[in-house]
C-alpha atoms as a PDB file:
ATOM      1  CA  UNK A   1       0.000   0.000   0.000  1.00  0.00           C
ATOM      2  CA  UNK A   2       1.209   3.187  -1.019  1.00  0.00           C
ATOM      3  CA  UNK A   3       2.004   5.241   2.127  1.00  0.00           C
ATOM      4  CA  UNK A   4       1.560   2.373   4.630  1.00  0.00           C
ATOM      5  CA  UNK A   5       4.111   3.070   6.994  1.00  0.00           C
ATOM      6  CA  UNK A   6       2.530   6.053   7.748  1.00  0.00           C
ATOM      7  CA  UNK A   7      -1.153   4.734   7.340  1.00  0.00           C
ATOM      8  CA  UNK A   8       0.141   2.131   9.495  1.00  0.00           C
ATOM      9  CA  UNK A   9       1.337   4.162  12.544  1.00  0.00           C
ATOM     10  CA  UNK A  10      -1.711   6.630  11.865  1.00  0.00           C
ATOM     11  CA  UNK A  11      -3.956   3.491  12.678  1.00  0.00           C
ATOM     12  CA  UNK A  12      -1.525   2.798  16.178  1.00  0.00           C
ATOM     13  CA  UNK A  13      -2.435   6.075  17.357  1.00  0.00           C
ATOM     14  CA  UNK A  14      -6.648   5.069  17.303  1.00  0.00           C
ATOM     15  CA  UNK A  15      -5.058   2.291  20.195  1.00  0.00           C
ATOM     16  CA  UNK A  16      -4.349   4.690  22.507  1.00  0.00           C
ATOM     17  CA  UNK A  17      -7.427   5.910  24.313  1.00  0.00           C
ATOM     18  CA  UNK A  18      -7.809   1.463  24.978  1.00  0.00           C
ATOM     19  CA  UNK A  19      -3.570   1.451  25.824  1.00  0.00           C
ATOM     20  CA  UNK A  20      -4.900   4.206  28.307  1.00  0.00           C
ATOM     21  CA  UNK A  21      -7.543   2.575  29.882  1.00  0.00           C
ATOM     22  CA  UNK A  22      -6.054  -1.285  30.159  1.00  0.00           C
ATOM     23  CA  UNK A  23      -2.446  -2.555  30.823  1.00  0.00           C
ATOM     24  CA  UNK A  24      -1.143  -3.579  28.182  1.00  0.00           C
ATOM     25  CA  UNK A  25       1.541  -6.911  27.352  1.00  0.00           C
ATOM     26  CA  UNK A  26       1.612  -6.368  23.615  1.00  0.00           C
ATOM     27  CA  UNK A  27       0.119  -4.603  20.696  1.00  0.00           C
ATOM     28  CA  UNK A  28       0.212  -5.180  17.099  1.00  0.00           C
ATOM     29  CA  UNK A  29      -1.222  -3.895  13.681  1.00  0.00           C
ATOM     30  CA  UNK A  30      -2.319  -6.155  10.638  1.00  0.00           C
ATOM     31  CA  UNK A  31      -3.630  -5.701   7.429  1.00  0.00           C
ATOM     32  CA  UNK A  32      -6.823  -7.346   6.820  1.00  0.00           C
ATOM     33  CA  UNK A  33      -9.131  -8.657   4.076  1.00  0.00           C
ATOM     34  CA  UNK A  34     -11.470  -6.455   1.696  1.00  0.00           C
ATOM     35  CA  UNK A  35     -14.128  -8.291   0.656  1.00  0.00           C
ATOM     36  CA  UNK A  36     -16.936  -6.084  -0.523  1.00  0.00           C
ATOM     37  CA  UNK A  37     -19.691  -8.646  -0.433  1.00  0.00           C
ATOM     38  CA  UNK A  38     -19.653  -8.631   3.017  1.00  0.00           C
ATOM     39  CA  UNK A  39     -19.997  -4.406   3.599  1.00  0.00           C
ATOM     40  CA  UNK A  40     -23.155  -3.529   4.874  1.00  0.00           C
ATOM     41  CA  UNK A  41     -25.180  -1.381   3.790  1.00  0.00           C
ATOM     42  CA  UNK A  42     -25.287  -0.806  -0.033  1.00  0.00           C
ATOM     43  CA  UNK A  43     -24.288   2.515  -0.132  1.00  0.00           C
ATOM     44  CA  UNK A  44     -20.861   2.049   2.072  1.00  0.00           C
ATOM     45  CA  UNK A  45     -20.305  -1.512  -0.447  1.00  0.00           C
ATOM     46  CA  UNK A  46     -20.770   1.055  -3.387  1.00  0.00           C
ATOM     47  CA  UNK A  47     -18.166   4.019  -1.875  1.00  0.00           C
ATOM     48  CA  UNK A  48     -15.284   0.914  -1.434  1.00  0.00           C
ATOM     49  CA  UNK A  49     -16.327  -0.275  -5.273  1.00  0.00           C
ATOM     50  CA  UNK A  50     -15.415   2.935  -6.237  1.00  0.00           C
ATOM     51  CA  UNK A  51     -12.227   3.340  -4.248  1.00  0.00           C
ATOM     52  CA  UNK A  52     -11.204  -0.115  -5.241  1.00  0.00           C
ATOM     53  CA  UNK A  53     -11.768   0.999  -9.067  1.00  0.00           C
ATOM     54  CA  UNK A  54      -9.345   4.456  -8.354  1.00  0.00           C
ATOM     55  CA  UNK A  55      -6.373   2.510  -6.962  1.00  0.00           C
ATOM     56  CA  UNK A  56      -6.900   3.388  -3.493  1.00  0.00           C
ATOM     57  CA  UNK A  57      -7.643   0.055  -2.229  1.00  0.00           C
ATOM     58  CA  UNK A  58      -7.387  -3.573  -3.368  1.00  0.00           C
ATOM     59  CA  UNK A  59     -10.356  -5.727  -2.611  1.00  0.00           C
ATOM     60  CA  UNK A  60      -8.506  -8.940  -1.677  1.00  0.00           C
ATOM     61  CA  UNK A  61      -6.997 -10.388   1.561  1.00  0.00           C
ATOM     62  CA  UNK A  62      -3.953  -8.232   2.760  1.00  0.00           C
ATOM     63  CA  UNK A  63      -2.814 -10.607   5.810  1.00  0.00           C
ATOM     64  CA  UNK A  64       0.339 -11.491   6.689  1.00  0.00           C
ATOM     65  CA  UNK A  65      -0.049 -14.505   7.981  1.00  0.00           C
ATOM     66  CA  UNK A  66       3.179 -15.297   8.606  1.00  0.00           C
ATOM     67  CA  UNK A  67       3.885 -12.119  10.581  1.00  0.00           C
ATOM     68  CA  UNK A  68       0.601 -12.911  12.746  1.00  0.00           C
ATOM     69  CA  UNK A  69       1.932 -16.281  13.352  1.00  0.00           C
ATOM     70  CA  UNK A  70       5.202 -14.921  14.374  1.00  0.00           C
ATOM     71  CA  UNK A  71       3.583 -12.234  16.855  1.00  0.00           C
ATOM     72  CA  UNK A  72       1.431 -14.829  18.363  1.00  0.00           C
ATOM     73  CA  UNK A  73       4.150 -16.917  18.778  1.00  0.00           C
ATOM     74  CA  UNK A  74       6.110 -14.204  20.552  1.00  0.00           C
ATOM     75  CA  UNK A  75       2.758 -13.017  22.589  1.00  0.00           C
ATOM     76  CA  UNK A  76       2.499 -17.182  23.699  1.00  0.00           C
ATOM     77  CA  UNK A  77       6.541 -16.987  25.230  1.00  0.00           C
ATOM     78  CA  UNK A  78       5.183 -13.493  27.203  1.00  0.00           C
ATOM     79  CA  UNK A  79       2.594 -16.376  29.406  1.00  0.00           C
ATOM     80  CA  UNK A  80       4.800 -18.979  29.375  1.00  0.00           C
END
């Protein structure tokens, strides 16, 4: 994704009121799926068609699995 480094730490930031309110072990970002069957309503499905047809998003699944597996693995060690 064009910019994500920043999107990504812009999307960190929206943790902080919750980092605020409960202690905290570990916290971690992730890219998820786009599937625009399952947006609800209509008119919100229609708005991410039309972003997906400008280049601004990609409707397909953007997980890292690998990197989730490897954080979860790290988070398990933490309550060992």
């Amino acid at each position: 994704m064009k910019n994500g480094e920043n999107y990504r730490s812009h999307v960190q930031s929206w943790l902080q009121p919750v980092k605020s309110l409960v202690p905290t072990i570990s916290a971690e970002v992730f890219a998820g799926e786009l599937d625009l069957k399952k947006i609800p309503p209509a008119s919100d499905r229609l708005k991410f068609r039309l972003s997906t047809l400008f280049g601004v998003w990609k409707a397909e699944d953007h997980r890292d699995w690998g990197a989730i597996r490897l954080w979860a693995g790290e988070l398990k060690k933490l309550f060992e």
